[in-house]
N, C-alpha and C. Protein backbone atom coordinates (compact mmCIF):
# COMPACT_ATOMS: atom_id res chain seq x y z
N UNK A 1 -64.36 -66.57 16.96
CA UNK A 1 -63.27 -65.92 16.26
C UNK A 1 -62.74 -66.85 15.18
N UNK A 2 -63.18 -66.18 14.18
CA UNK A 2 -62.77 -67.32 12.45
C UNK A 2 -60.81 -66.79 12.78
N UNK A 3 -59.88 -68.04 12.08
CA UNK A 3 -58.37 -67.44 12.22
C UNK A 3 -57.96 -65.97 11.66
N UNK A 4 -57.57 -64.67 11.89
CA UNK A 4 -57.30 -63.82 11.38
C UNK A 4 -58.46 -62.68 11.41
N UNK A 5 -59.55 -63.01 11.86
CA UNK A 5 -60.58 -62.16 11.74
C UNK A 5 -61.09 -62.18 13.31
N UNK A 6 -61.91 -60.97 13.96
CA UNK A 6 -62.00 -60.91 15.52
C UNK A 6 -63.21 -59.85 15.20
N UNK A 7 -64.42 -60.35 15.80
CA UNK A 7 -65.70 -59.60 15.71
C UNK A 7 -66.05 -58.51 17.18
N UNK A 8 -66.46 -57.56 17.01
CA UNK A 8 -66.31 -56.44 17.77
C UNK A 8 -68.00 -56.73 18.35
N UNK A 9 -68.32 -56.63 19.95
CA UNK A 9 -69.45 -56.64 20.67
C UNK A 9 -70.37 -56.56 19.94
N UNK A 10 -70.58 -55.77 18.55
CA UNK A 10 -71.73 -55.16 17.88
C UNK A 10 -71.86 -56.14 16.93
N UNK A 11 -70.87 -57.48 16.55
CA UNK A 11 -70.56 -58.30 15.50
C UNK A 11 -70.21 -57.60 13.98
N UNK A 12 -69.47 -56.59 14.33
CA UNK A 12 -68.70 -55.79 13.01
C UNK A 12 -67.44 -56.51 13.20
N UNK A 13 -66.91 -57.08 11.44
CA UNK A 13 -65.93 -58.17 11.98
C UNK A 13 -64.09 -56.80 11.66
N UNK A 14 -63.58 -57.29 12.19
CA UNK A 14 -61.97 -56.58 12.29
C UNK A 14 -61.12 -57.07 11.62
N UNK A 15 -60.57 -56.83 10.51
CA UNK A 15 -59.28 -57.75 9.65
C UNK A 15 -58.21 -57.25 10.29
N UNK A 16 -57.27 -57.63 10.87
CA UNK A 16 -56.10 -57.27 11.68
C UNK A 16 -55.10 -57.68 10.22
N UNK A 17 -53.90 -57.29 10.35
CA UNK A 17 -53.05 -57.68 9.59
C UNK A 17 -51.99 -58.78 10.33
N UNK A 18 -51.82 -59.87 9.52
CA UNK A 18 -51.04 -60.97 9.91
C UNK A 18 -49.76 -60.06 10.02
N UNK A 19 -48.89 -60.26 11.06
CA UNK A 19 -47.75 -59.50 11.29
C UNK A 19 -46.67 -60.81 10.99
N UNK A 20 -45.40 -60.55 10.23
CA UNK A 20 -44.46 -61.42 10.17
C UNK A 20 -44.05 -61.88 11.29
N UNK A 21 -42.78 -62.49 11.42
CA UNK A 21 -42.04 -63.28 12.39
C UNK A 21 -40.91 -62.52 12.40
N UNK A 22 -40.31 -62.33 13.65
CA UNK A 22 -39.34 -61.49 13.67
C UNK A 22 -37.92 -62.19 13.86
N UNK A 23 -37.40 -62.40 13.21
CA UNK A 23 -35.88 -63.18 13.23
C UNK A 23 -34.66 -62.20 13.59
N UNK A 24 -34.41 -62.53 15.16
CA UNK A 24 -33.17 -62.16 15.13
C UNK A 24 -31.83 -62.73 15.13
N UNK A 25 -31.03 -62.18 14.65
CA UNK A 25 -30.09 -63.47 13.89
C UNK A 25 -28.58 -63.21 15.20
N UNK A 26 -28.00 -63.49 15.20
CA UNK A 26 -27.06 -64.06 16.93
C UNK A 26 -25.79 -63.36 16.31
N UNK A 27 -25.41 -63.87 15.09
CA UNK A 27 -23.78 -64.33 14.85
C UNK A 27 -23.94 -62.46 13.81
N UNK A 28 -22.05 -62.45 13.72
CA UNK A 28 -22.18 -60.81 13.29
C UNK A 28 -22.67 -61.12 12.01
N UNK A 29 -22.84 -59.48 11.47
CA UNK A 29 -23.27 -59.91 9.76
C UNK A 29 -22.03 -58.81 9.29
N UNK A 30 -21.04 -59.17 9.57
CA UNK A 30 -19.67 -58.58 9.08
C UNK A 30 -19.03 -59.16 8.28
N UNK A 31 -18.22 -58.71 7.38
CA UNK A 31 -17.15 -59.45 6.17
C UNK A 31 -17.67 -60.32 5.47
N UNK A 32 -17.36 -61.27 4.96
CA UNK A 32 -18.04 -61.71 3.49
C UNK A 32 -18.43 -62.74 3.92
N UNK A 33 -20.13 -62.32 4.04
CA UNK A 33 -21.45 -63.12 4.00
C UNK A 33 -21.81 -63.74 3.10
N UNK A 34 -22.95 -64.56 3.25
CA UNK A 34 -23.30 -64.83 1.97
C UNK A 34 -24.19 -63.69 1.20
N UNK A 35 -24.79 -62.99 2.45
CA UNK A 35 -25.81 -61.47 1.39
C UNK A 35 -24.61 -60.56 1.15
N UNK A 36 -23.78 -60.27 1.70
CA UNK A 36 -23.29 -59.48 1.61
C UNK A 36 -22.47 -59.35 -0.65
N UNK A 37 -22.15 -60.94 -0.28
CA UNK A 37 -21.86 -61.76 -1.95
C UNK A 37 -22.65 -61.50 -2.54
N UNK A 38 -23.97 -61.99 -1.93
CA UNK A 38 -24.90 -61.74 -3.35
C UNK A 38 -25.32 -60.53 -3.74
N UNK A 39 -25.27 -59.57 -2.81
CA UNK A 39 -25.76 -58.29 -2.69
C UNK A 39 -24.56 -57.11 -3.77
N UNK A 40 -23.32 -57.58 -3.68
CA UNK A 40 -21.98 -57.56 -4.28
C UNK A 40 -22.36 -57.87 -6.03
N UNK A 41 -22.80 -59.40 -6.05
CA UNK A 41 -22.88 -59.93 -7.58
C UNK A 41 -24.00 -58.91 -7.84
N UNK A 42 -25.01 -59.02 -7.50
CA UNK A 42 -25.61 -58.91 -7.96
C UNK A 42 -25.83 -56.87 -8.44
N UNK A 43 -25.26 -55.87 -7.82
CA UNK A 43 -24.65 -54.76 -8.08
C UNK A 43 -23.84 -54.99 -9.37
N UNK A 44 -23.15 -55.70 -8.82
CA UNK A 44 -21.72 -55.45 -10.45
C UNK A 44 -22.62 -56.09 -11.77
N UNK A 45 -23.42 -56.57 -11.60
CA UNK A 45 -23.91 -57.39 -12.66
C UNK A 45 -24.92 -56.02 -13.55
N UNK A 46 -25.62 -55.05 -12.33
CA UNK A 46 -26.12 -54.45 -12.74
C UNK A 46 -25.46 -53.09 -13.33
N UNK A 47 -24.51 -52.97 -13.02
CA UNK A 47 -23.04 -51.85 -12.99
C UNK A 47 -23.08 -52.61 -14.68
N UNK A 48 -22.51 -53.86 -14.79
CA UNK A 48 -21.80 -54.59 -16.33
C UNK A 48 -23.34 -53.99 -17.24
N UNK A 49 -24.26 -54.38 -17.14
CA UNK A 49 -25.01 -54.20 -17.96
C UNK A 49 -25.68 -52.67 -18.42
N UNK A 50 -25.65 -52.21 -17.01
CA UNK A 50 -25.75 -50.56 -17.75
C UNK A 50 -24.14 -50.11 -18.47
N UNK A 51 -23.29 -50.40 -17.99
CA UNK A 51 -21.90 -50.01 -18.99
C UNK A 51 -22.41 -50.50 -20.52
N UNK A 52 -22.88 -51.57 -20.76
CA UNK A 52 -23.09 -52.22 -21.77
C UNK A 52 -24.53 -51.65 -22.44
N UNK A 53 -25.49 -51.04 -21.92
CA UNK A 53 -26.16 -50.33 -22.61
C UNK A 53 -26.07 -48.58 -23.09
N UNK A 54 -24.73 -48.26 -21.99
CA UNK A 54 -24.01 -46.83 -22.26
C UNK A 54 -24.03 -46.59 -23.37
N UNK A 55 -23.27 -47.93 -23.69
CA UNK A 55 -22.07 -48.17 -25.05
C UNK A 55 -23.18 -48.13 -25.72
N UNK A 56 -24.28 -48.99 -26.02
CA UNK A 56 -24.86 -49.27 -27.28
C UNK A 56 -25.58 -47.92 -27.52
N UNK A 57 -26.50 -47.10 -26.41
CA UNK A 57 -26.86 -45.61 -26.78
C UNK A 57 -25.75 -44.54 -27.26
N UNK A 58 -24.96 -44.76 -26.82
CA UNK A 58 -24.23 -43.35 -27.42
C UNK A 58 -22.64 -43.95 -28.35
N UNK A 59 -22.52 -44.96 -28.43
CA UNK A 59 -21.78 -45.05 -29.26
C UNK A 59 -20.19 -44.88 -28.74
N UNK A 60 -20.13 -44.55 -27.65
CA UNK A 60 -19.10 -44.80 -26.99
C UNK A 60 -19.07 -45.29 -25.48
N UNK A 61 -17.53 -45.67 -25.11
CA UNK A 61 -17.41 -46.39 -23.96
C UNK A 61 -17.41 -45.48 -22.92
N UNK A 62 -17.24 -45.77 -21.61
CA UNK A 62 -17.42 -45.01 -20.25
C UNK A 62 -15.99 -43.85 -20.50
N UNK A 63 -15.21 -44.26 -20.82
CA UNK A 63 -14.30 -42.73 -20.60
C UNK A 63 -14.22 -42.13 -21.66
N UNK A 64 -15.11 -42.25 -23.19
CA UNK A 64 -15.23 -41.77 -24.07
C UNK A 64 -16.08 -40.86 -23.66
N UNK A 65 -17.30 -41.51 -23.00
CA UNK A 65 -18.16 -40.63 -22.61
C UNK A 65 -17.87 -39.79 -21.58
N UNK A 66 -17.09 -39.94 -21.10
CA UNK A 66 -17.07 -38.70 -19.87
C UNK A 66 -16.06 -37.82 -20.30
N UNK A 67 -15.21 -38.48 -21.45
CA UNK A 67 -14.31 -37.20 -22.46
C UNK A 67 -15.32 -36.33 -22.96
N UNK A 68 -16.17 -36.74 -23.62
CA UNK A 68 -17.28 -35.63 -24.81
C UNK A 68 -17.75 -34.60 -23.68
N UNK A 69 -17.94 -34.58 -22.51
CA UNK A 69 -18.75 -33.94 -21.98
C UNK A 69 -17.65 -32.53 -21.38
């Protein structure tokens, strides 16, 4: 048996898939984590930059635009 590979009676070889590691984590994952932060920045960042490409397609800002409509 080569690592990762397992040959069947007939010597037809089997690629199994390496399965991850399963981490279970102890402590809560409540109130302000560190993913929970980054998960946070990194939303608003994407929130700032579509506001900021709103603006540059249509020529107006977020409640301009939701006036025209």
């Amino acid at each position: 048996m080569v690592k990762g590979l397992v040959t069947e009676e007939q010597g037809r070889l089997n690629n199994y898939a390496i399965e991850p590691k399963v981490v279970v984590m102890e402590e809560s994952q409540f109130g302000f984590t560190q993913y929970a932060e980054k998960l946070n920045g990194r939303l608003a960042m994407i929130g700032f930059v579509s506001l900021i490409a709103l603006e540059a397609v249509t020529g107006h800002g977020l409640i301009g635009f939701f006036q025209g409509l």
